[in-house]
N, C-alpha and C. Protein backbone atom coordinates (compact mmCIF):
# COMPACT_ATOMS: atom_id res chain seq x y z
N UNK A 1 10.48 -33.41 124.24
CA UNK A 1 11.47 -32.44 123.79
C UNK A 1 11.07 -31.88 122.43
N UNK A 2 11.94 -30.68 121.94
CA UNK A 2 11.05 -29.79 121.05
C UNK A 2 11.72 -30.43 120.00
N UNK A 3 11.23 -30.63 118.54
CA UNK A 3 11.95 -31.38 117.64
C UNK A 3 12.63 -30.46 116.89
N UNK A 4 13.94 -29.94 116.67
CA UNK A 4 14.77 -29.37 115.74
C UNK A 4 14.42 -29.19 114.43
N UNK A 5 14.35 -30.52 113.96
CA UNK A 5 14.49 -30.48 112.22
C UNK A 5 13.45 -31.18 111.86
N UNK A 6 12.48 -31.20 113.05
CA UNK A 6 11.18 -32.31 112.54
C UNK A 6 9.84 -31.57 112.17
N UNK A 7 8.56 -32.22 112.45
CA UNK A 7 7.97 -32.12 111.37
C UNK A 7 7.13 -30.61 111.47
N UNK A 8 7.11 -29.78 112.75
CA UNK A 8 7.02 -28.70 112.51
C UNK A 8 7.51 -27.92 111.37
N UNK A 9 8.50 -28.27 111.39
CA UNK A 9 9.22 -26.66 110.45
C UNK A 9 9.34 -27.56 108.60
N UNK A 10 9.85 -28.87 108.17
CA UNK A 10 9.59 -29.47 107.32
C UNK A 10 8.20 -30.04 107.12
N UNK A 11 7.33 -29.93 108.01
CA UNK A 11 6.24 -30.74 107.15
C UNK A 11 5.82 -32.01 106.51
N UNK A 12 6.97 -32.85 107.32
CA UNK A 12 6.98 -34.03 106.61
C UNK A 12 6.33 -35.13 107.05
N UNK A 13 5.57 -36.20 107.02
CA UNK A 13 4.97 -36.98 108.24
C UNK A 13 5.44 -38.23 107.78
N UNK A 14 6.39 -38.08 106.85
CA UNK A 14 6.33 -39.69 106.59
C UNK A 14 7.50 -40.37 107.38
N UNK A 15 8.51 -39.17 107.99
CA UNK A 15 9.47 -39.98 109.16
C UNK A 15 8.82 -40.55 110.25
N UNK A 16 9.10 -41.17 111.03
CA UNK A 16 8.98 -41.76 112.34
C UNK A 16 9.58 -40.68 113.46
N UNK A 17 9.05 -40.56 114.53
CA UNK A 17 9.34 -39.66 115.96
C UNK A 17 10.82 -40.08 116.19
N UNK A 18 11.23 -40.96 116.27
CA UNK A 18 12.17 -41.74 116.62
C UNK A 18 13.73 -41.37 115.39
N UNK A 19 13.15 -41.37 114.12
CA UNK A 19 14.33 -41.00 113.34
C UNK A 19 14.33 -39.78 112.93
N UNK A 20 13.30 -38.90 113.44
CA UNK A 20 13.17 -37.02 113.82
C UNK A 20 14.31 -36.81 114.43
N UNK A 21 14.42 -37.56 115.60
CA UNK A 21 15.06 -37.66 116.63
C UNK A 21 16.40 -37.85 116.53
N UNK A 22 16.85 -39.02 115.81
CA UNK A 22 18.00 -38.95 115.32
C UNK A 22 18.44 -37.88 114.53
N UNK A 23 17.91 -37.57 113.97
CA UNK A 23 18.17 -36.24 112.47
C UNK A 23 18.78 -35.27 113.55
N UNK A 24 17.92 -34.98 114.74
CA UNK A 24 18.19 -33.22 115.32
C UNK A 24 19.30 -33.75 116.15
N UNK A 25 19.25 -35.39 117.02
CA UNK A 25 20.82 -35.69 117.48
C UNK A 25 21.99 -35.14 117.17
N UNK A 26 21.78 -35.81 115.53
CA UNK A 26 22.95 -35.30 114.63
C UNK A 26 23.63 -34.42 114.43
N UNK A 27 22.14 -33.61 114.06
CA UNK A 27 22.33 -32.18 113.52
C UNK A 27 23.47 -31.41 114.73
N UNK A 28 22.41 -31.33 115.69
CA UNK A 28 23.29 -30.67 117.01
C UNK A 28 24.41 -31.38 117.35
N UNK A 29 25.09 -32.71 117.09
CA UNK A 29 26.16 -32.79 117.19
C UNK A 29 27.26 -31.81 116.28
N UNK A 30 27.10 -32.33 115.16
CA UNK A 30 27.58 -31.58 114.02
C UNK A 30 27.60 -30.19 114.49
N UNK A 31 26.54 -29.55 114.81
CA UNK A 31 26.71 -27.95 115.32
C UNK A 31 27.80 -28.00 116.50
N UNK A 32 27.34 -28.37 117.80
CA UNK A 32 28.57 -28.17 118.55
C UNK A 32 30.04 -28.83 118.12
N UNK A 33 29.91 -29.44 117.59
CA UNK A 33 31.86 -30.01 116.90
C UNK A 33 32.16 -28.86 116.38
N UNK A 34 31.54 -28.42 115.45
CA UNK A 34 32.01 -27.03 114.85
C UNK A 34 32.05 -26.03 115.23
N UNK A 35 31.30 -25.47 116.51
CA UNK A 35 31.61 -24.38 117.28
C UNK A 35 32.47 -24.74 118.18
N UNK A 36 32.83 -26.05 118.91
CA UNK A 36 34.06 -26.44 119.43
C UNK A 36 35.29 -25.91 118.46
N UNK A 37 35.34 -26.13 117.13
CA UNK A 37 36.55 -26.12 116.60
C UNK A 37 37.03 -24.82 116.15
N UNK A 38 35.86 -23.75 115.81
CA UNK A 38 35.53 -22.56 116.05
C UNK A 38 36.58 -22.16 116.99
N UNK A 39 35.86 -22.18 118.43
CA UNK A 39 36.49 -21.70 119.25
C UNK A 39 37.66 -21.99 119.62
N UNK A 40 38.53 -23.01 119.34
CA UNK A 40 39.81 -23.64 119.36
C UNK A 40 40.60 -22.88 118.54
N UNK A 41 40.02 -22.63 117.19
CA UNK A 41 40.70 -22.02 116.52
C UNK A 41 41.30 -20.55 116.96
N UNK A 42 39.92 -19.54 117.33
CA UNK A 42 40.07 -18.42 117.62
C UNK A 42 40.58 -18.59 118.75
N UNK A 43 40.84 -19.35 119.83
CA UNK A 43 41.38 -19.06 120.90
C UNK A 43 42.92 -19.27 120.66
N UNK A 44 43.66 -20.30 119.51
CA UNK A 44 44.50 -20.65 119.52
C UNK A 44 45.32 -19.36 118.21
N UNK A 45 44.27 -18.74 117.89
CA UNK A 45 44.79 -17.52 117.10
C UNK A 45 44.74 -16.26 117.65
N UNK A 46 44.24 -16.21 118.66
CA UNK A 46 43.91 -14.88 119.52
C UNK A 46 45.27 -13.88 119.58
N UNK A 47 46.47 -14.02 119.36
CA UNK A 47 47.07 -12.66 119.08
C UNK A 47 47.06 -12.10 117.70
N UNK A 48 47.38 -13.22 116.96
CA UNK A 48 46.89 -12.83 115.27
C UNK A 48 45.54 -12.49 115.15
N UNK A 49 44.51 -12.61 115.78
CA UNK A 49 43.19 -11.66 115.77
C UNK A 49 43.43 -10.13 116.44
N UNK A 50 43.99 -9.86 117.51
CA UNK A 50 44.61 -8.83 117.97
C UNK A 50 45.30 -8.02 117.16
N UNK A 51 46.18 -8.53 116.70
CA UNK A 51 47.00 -7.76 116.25
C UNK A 51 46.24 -7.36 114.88
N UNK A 52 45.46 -8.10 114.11
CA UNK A 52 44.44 -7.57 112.84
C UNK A 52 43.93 -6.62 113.45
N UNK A 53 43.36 -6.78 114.25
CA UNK A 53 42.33 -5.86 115.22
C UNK A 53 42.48 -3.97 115.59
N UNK A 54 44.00 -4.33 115.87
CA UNK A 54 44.66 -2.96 116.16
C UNK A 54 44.92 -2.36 114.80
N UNK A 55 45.30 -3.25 113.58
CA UNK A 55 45.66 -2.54 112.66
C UNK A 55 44.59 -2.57 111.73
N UNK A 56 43.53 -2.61 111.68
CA UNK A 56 42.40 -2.19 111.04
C UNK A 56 41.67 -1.25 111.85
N UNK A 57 41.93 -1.16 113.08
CA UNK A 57 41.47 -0.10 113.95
C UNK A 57 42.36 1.32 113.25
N UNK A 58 43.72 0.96 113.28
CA UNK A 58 44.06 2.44 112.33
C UNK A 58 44.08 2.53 111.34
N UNK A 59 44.11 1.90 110.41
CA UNK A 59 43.96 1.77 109.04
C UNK A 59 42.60 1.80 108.33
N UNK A 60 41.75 1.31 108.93
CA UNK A 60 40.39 0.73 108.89
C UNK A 60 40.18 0.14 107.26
N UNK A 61 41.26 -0.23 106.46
CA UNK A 61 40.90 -1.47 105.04
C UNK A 61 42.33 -1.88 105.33
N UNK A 62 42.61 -3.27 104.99
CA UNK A 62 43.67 -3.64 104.45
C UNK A 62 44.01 -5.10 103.24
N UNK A 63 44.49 -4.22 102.53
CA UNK A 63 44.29 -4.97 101.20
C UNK A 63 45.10 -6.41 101.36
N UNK A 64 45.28 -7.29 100.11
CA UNK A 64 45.62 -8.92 100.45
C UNK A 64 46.71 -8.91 101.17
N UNK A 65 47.52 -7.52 100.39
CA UNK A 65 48.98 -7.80 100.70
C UNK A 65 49.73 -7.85 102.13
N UNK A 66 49.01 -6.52 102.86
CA UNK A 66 49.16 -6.41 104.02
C UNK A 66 48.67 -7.14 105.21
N UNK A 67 47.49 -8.13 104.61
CA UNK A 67 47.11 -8.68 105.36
C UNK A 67 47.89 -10.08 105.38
N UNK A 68 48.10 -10.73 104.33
CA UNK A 68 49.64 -11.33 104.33
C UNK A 68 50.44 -11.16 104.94
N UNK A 69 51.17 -10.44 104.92
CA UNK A 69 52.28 -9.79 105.73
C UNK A 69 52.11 -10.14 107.25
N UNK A 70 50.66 -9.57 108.11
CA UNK A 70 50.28 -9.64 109.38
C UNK A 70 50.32 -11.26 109.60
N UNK A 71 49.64 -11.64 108.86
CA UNK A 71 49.02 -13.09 109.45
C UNK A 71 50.59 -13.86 109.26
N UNK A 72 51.65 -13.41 107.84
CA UNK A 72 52.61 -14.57 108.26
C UNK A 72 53.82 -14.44 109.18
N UNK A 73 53.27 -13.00 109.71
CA UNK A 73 54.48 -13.13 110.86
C UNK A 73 53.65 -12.88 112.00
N UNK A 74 52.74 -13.88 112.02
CA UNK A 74 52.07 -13.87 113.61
C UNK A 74 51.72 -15.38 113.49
N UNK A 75 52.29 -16.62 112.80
CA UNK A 75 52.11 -17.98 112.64
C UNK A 75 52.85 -18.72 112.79
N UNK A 76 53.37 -19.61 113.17
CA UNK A 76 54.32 -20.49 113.58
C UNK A 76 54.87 -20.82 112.22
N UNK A 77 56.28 -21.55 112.41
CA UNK A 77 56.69 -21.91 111.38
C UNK A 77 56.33 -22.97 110.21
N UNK A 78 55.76 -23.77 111.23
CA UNK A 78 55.22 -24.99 109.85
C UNK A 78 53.70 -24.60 109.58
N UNK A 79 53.12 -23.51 109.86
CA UNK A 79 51.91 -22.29 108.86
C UNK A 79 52.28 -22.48 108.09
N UNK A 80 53.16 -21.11 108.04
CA UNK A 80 53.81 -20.91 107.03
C UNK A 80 53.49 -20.98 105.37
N UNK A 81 54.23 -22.06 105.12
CA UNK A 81 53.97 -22.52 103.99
C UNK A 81 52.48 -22.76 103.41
N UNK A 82 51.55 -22.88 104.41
CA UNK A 82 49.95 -22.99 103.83
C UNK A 82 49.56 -21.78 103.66
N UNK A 83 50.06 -20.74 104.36
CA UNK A 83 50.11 -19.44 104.43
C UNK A 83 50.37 -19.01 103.14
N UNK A 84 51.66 -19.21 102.53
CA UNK A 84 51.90 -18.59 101.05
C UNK A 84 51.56 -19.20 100.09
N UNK A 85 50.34 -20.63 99.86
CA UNK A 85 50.00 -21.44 99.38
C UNK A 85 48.49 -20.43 98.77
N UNK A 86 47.85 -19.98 99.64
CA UNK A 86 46.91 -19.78 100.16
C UNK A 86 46.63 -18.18 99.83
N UNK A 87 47.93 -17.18 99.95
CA UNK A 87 48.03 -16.37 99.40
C UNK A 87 48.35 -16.05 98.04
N UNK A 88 48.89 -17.51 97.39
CA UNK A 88 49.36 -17.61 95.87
C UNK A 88 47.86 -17.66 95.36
N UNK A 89 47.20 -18.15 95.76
CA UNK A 89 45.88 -18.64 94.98
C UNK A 89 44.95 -16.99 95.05
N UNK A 90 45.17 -16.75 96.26
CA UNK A 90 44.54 -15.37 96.24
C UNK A 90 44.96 -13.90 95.08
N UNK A 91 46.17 -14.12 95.26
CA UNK A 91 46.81 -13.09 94.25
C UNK A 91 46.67 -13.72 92.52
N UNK A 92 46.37 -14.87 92.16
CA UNK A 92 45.74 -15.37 91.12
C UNK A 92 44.04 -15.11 90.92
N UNK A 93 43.28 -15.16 92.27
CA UNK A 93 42.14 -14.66 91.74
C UNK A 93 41.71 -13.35 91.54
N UNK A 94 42.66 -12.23 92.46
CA UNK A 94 42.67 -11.16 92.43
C UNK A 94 42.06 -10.47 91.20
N UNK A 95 41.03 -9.55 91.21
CA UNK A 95 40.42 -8.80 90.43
C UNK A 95 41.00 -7.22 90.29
N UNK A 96 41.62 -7.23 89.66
CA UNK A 96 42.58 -6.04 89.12
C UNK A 96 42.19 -5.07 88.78
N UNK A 97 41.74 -4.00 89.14
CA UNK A 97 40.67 -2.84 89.08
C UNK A 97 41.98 -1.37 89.17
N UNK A 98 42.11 -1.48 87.60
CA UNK A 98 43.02 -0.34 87.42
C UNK A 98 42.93 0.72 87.14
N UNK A 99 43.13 2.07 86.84
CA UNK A 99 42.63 3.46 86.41
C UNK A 99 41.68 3.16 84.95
N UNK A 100 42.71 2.37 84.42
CA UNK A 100 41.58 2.53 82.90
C UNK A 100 40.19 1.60 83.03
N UNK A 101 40.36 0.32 84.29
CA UNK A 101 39.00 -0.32 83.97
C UNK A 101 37.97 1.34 85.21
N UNK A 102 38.67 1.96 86.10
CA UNK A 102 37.93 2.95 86.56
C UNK A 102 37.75 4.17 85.65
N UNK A 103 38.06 4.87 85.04
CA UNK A 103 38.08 6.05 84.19
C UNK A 103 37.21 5.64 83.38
N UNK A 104 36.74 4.89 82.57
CA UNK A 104 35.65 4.98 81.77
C UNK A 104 34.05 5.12 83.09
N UNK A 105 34.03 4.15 83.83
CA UNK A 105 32.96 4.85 84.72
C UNK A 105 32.96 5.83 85.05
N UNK A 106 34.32 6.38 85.44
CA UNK A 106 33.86 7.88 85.72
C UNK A 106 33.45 8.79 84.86
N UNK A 107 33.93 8.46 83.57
CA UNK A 107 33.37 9.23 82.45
C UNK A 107 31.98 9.07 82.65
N UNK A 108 31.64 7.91 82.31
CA UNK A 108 30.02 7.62 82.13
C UNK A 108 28.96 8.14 83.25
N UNK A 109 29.93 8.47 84.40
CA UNK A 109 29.06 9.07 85.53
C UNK A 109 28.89 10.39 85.59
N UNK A 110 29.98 11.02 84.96
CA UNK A 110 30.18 12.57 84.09
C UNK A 110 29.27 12.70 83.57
N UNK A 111 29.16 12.01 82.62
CA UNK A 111 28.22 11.71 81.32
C UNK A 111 26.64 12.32 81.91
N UNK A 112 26.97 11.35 82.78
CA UNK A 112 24.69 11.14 82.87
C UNK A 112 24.84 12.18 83.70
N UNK A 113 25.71 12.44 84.81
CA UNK A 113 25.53 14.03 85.14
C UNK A 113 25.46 15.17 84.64
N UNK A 114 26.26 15.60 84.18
CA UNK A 114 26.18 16.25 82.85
C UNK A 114 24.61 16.70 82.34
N UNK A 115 24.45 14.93 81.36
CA UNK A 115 23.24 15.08 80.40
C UNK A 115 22.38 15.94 81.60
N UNK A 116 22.28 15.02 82.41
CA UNK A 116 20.90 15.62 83.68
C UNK A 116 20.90 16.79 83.77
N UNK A 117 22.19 17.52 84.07
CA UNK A 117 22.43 18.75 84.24
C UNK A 117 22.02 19.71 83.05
N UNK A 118 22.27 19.30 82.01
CA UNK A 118 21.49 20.24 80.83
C UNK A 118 20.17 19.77 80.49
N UNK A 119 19.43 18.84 80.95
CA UNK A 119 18.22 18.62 80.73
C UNK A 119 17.60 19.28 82.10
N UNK A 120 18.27 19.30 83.11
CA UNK A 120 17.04 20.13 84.03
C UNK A 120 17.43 21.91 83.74
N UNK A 121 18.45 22.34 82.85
CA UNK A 121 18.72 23.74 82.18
C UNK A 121 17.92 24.04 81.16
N UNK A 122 17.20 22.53 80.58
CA UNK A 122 16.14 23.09 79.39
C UNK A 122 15.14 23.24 79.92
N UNK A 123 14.60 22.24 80.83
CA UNK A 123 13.49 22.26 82.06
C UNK A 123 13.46 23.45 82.26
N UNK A 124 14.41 23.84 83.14
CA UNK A 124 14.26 25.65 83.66
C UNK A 124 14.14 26.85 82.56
N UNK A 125 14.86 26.53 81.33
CA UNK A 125 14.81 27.40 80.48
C UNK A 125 13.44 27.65 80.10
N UNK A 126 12.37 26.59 79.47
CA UNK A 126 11.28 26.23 78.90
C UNK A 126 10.38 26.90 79.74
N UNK A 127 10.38 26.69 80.98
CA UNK A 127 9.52 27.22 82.28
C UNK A 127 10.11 28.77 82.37
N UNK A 128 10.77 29.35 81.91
CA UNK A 128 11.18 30.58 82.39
C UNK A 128 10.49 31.33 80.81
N UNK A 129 10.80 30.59 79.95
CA UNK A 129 10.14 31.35 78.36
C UNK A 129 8.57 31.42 78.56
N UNK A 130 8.22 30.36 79.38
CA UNK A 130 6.71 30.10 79.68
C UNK A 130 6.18 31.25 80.79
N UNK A 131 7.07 31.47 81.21
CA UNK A 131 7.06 32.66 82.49
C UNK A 131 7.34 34.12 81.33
N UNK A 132 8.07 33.98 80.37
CA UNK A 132 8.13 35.20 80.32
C UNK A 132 7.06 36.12 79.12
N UNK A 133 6.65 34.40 78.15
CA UNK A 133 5.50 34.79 77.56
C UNK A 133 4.00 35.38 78.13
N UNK A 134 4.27 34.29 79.53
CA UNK A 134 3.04 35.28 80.13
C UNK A 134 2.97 36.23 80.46
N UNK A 135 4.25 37.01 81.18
CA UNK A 135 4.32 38.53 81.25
C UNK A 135 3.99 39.11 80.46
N UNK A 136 4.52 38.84 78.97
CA UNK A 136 4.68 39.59 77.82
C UNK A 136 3.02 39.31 77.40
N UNK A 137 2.18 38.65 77.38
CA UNK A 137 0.76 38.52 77.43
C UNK A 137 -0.13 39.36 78.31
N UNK A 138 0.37 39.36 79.32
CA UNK A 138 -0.13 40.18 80.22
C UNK A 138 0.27 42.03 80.25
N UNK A 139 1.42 42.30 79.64
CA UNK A 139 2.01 43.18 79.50
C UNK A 139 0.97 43.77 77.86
N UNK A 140 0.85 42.76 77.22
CA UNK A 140 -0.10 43.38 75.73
C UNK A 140 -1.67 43.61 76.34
N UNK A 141 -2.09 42.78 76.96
CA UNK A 141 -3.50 43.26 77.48
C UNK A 141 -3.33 44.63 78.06
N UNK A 142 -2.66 45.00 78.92
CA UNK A 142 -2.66 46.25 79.97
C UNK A 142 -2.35 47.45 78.56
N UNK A 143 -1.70 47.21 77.91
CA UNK A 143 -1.06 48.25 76.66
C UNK A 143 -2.58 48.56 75.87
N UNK A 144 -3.27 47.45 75.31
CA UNK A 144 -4.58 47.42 74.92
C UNK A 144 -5.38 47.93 75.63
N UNK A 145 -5.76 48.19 76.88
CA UNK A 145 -6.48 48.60 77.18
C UNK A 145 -6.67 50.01 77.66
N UNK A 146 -5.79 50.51 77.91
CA UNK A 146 -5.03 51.64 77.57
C UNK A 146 -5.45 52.46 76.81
């Protein structure tokens, strides 16, 4: 049998075939328990996935609050409470992104637009004086020769 976690892919030779063996046992136990519980979960939440489902289908973002809202009235009663446990901690880490922490970026994005914008106007200007000295060069030869 093909070894999981053995010495192909680690490189290691100092285990034994035998406790390779055990390692990838493990491992793959551990994997299927957790996709067992996985799927228990989602199957045992499957209208509260639905119902997210439909309303991010029309909405397509929904912020903590609303998503609160969905999940605690699609949970049984003794949820619940882990529910607003869970949402307390969230609305504590919440990163608060208000007009004034946004308005200075937008300035600053003004800004470098802007600058850019009058630096490719000197660009063009410089190239157009360069354009027009040569006319005017070319315009004194033809007069000279004349």
């Amino acid at each position: 049998s093909q070894v999981f976690l053995g010495r192909d892919i680690s490189q290691q030779d100092n285990i034994s075939e035998e406790t390779a063996k055990l390692i990838d046992q493990e491992t793959r136990n551990i994997i299927i328990k957790a996709h067992d519980k996985a799927k228990e979960i989602l199957t045992k939440k499957r209208n509260l996935l639905d119902t997210l489902s439909l309303e991010l289908l029309e909405k397509e973002t929904l912020n903590a609050e609303e998503l609160y809202k969905i999940i605690l009235n699609n949970v049984i009663d003794k949820e619940k409470d882990f529910v607003q446990k869970k949402f307390e901690k969230v609305k504590e880490m919440k990163i608060d992104i208000s007009q004034k922490e946004i308005l200075p970026i937008k300035e600053e994005i003004a800004e470098s637009k802007i600058s850019g914008d009058q630096t490719a106007k000197k660009e063009n200007s410089s190239k157009k004086t360069e354009t027009d000295d040569s006319v005017s060069k070319d315009q004194n030869k033809k007069d000279t020769k004349r």
